[in-house]
N, C-alpha and C. Protein backbone atom coordinates (compact mmCIF):
# COMPACT_ATOMS: atom_id res chain seq x y z
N UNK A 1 19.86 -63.22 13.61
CA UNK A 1 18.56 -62.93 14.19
C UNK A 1 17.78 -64.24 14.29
N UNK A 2 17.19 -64.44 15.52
CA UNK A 2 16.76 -66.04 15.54
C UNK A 2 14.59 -65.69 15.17
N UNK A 3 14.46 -66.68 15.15
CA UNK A 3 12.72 -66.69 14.09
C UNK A 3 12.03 -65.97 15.27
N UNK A 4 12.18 -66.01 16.21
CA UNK A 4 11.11 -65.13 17.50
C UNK A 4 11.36 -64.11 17.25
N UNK A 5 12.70 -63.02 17.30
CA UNK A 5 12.82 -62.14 17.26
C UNK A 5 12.18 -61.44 15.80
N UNK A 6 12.44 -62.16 14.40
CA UNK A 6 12.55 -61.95 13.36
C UNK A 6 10.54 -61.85 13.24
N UNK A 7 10.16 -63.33 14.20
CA UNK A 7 8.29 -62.74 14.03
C UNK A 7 8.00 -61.49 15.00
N UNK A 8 8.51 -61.37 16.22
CA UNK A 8 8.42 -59.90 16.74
C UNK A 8 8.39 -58.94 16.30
N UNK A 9 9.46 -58.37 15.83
CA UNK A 9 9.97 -57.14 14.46
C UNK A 9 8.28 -57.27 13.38
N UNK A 10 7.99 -58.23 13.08
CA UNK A 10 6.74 -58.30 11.71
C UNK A 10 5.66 -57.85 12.49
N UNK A 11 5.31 -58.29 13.61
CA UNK A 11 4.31 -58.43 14.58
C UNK A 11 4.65 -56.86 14.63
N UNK A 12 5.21 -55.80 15.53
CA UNK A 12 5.32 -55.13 15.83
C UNK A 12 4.88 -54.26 14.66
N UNK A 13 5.46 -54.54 13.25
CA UNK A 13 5.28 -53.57 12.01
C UNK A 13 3.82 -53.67 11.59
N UNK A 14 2.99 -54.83 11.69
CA UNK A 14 2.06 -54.99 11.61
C UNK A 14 0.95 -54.41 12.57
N UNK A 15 1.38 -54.14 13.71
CA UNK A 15 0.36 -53.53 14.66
C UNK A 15 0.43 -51.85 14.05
N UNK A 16 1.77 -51.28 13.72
CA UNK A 16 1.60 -50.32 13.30
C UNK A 16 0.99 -49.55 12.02
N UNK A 17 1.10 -50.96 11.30
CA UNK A 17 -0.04 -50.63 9.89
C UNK A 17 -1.00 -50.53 10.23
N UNK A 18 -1.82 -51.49 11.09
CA UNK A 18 -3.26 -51.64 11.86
C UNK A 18 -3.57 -50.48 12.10
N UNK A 19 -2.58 -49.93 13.09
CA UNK A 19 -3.33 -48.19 13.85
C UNK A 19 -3.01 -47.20 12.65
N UNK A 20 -2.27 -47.52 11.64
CA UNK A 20 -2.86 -46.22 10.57
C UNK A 20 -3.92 -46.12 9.53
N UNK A 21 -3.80 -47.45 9.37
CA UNK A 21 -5.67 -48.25 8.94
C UNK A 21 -6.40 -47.85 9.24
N UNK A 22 -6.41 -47.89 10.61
CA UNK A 22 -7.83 -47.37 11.58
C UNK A 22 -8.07 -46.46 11.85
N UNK A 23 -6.67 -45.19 11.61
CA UNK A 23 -7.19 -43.79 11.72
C UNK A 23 -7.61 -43.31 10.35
N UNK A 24 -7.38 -44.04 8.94
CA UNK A 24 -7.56 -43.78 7.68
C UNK A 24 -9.23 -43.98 7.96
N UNK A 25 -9.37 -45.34 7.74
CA UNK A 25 -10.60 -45.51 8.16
C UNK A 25 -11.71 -44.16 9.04
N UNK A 26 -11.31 -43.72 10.36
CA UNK A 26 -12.34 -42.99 11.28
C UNK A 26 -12.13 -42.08 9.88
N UNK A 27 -11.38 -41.78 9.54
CA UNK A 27 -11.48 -40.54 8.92
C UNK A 27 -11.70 -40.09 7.55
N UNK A 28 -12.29 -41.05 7.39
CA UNK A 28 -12.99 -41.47 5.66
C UNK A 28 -11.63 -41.57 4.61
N UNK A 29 -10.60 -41.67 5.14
CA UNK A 29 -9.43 -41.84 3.58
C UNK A 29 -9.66 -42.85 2.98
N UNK A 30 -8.65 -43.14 2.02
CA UNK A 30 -8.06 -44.20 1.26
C UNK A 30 -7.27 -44.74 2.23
N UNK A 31 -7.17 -45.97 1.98
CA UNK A 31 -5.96 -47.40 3.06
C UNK A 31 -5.06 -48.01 1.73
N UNK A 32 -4.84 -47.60 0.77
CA UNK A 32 -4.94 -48.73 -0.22
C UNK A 32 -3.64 -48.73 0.28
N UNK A 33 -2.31 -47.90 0.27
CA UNK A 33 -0.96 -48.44 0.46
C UNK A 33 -1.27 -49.01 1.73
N UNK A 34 -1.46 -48.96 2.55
CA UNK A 34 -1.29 -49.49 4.08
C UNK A 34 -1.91 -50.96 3.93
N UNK A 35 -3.08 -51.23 3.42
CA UNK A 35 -3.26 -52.70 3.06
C UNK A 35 -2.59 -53.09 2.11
N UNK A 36 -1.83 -52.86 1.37
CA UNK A 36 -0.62 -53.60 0.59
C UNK A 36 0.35 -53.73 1.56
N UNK A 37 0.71 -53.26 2.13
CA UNK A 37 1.74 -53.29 3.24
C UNK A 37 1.71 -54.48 4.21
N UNK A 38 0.20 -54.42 4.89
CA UNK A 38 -0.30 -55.18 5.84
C UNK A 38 0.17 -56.64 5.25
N UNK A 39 -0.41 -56.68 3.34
CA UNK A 39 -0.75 -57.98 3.29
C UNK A 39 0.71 -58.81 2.98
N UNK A 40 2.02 -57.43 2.28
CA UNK A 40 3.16 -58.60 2.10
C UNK A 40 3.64 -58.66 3.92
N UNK A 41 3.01 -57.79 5.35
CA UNK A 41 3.96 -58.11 6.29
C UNK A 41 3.43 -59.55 6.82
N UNK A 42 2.26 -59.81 6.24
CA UNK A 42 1.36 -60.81 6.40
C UNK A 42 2.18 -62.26 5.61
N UNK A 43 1.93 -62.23 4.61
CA UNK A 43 2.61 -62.62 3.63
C UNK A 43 4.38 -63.52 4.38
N UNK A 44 5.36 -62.16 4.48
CA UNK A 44 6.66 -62.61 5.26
C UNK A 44 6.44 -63.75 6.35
N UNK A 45 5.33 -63.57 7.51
CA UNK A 45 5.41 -64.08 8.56
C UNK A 45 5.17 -65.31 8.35
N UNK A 46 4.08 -65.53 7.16
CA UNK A 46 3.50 -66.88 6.96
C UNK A 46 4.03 -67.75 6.61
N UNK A 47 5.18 -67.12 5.07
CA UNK A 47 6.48 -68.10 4.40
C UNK A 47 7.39 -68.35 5.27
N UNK A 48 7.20 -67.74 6.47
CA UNK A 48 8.82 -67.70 7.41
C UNK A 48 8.36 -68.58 8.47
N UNK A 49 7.35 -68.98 8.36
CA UNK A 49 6.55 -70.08 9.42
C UNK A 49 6.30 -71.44 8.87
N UNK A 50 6.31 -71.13 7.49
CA UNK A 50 6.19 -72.24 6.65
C UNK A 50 4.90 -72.69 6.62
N UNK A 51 4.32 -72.18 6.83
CA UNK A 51 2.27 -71.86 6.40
C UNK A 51 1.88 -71.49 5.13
N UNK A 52 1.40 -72.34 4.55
CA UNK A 52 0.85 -71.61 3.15
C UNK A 52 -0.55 -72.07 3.37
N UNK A 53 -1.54 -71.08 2.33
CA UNK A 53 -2.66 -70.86 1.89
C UNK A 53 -3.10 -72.77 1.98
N UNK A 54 -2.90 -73.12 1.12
CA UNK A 54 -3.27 -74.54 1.21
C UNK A 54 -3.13 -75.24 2.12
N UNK A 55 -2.09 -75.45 3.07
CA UNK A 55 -1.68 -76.04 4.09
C UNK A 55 -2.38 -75.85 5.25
N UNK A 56 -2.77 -74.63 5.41
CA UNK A 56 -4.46 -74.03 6.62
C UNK A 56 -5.31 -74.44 5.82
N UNK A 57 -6.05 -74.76 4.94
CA UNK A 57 -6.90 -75.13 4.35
C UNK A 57 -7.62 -76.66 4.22
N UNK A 58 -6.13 -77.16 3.75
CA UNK A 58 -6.31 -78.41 3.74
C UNK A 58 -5.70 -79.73 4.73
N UNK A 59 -5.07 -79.21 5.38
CA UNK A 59 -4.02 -79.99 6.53
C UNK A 59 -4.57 -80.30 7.53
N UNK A 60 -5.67 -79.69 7.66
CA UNK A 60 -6.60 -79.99 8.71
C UNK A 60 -7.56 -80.99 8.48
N UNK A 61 -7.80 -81.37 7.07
CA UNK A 61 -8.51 -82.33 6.48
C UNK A 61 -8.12 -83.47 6.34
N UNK A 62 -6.88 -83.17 6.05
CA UNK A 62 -6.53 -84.70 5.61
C UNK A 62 -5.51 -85.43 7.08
N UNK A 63 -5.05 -84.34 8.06
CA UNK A 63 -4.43 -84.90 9.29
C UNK A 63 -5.53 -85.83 10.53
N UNK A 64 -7.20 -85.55 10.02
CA UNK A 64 -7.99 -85.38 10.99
C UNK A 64 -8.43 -87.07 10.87
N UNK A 65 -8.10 -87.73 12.18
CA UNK A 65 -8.57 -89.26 12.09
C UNK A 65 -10.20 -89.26 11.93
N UNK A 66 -10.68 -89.39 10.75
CA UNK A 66 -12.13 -89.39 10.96
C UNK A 66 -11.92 -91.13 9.82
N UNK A 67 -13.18 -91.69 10.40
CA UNK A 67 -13.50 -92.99 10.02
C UNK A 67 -14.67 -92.80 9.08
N UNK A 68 -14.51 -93.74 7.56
CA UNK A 68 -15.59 -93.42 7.04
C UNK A 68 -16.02 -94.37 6.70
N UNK A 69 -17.54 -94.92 7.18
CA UNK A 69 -18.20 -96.20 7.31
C UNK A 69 -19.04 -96.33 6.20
């Protein structure tokens, strides 16, 4: 399975957590499994992209040519 297909498949599982979220939500439930869900399909896509928490955070800081006078 090549990485497009493999983020498609997550993407796709993830839209479907979304729309049961949102009908939990209109309808006053609990989400709690469905946001655990969301956050490891979240989670997969990011390690499989090679994105971590720090790396959006800080990679932007320290890649950014700024001059300091």
């Amino acid at each position: 399975m090549s990485k497009e297909q493999y983020l498609k498949i997550i993407n796709k599982e993830l839209q479907k957590v979304n729309k049961k979220i949102d009908v939990k939500i209109i309808r006053g439930e609990e989400y709690f499994r469905e946001a655990r869900e969301h956050k490891l399909l979240l989670r997969k896509a990011r390690q499989f992209q090679g994105q971590s928490f720090f790396s959006k955070i800080f990679g932007g800081l320290f890649s950014s040519n700024l001059s300091f006078r």
